[in-house]
Protein backbone atom coordinates (compact mmCIF):
# COMPACT_ATOMS: atom_id res chain seq x y z
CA UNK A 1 178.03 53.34 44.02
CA UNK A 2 178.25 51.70 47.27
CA UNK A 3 182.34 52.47 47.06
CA UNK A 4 184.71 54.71 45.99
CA UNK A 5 186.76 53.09 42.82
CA UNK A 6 190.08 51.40 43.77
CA UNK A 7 193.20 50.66 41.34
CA UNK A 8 192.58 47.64 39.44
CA UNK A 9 188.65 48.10 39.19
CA UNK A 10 186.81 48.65 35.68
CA UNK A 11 184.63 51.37 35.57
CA UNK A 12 181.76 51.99 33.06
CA UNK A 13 182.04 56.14 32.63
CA UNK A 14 179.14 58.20 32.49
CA UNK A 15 176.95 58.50 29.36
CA UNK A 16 178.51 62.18 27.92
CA UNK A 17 181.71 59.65 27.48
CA UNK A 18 180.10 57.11 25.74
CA UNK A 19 181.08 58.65 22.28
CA UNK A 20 184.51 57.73 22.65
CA UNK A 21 185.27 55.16 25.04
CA UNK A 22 182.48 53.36 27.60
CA UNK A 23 184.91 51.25 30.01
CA UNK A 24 188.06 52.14 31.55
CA UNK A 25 190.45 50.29 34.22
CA UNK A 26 191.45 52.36 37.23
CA UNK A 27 195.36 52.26 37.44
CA UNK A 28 196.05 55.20 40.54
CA UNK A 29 194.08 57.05 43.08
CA UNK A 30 195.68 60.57 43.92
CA UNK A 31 194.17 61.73 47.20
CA UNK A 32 194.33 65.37 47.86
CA UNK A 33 193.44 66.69 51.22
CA UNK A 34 193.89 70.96 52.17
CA UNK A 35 193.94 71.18 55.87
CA UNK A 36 192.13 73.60 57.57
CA UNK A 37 189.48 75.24 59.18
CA UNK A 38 187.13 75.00 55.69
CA UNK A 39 189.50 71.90 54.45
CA UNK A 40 188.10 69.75 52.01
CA UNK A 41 189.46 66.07 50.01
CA UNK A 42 189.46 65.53 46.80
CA UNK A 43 190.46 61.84 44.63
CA UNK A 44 191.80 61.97 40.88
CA UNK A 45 191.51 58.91 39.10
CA UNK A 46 194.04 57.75 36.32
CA UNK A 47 192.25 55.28 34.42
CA UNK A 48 193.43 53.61 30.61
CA UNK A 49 190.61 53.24 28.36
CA UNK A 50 189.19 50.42 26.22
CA UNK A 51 191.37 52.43 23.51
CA UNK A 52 194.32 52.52 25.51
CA UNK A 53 194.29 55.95 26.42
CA UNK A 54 195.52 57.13 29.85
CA UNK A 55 193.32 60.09 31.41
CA UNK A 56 192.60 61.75 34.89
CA UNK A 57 189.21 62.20 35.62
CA UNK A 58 186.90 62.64 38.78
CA UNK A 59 184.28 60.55 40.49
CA UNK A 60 181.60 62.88 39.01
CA UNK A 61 182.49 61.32 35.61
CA UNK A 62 181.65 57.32 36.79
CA UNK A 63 178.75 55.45 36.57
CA UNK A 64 179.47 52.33 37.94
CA UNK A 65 182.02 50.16 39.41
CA UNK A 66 181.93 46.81 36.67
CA UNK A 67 184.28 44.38 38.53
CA UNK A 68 186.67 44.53 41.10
């Protein structure tokens, strides 16, 4: 991906997904930064699937960015 996803972009979710849904559309970014000397950032995605199903998942679980 040459981005990370933004709300309002349809993602195609990684194959282990496939078996229940293959396309959601991302509807909020959570950012999450801890401050410190070993701080770190970290983005959970609400998306709504194909089935209409609302979950939060991680970048690690997208493939692809399909439109934006």
């Amino acid at each position: 991906m040459t981005r990370d996803p933004l709300v309002g972009d349809v993602i195609l979710l990684n194959e282990r997904y496939k078996e229940t849904t293959t396309y959601a559309l991302v509807i909020d970014v959570d950012r999450i930064d801890h401050l410190g000397d070993t701080g770190w950032t970290s983005f959970d995605y609400t998306i709504m699937t194909e089935n209409g199903e609302v979950s939060h998942i991680s970048l690690s679980c997208i493939d692809s960015i399909v439109s934006r």
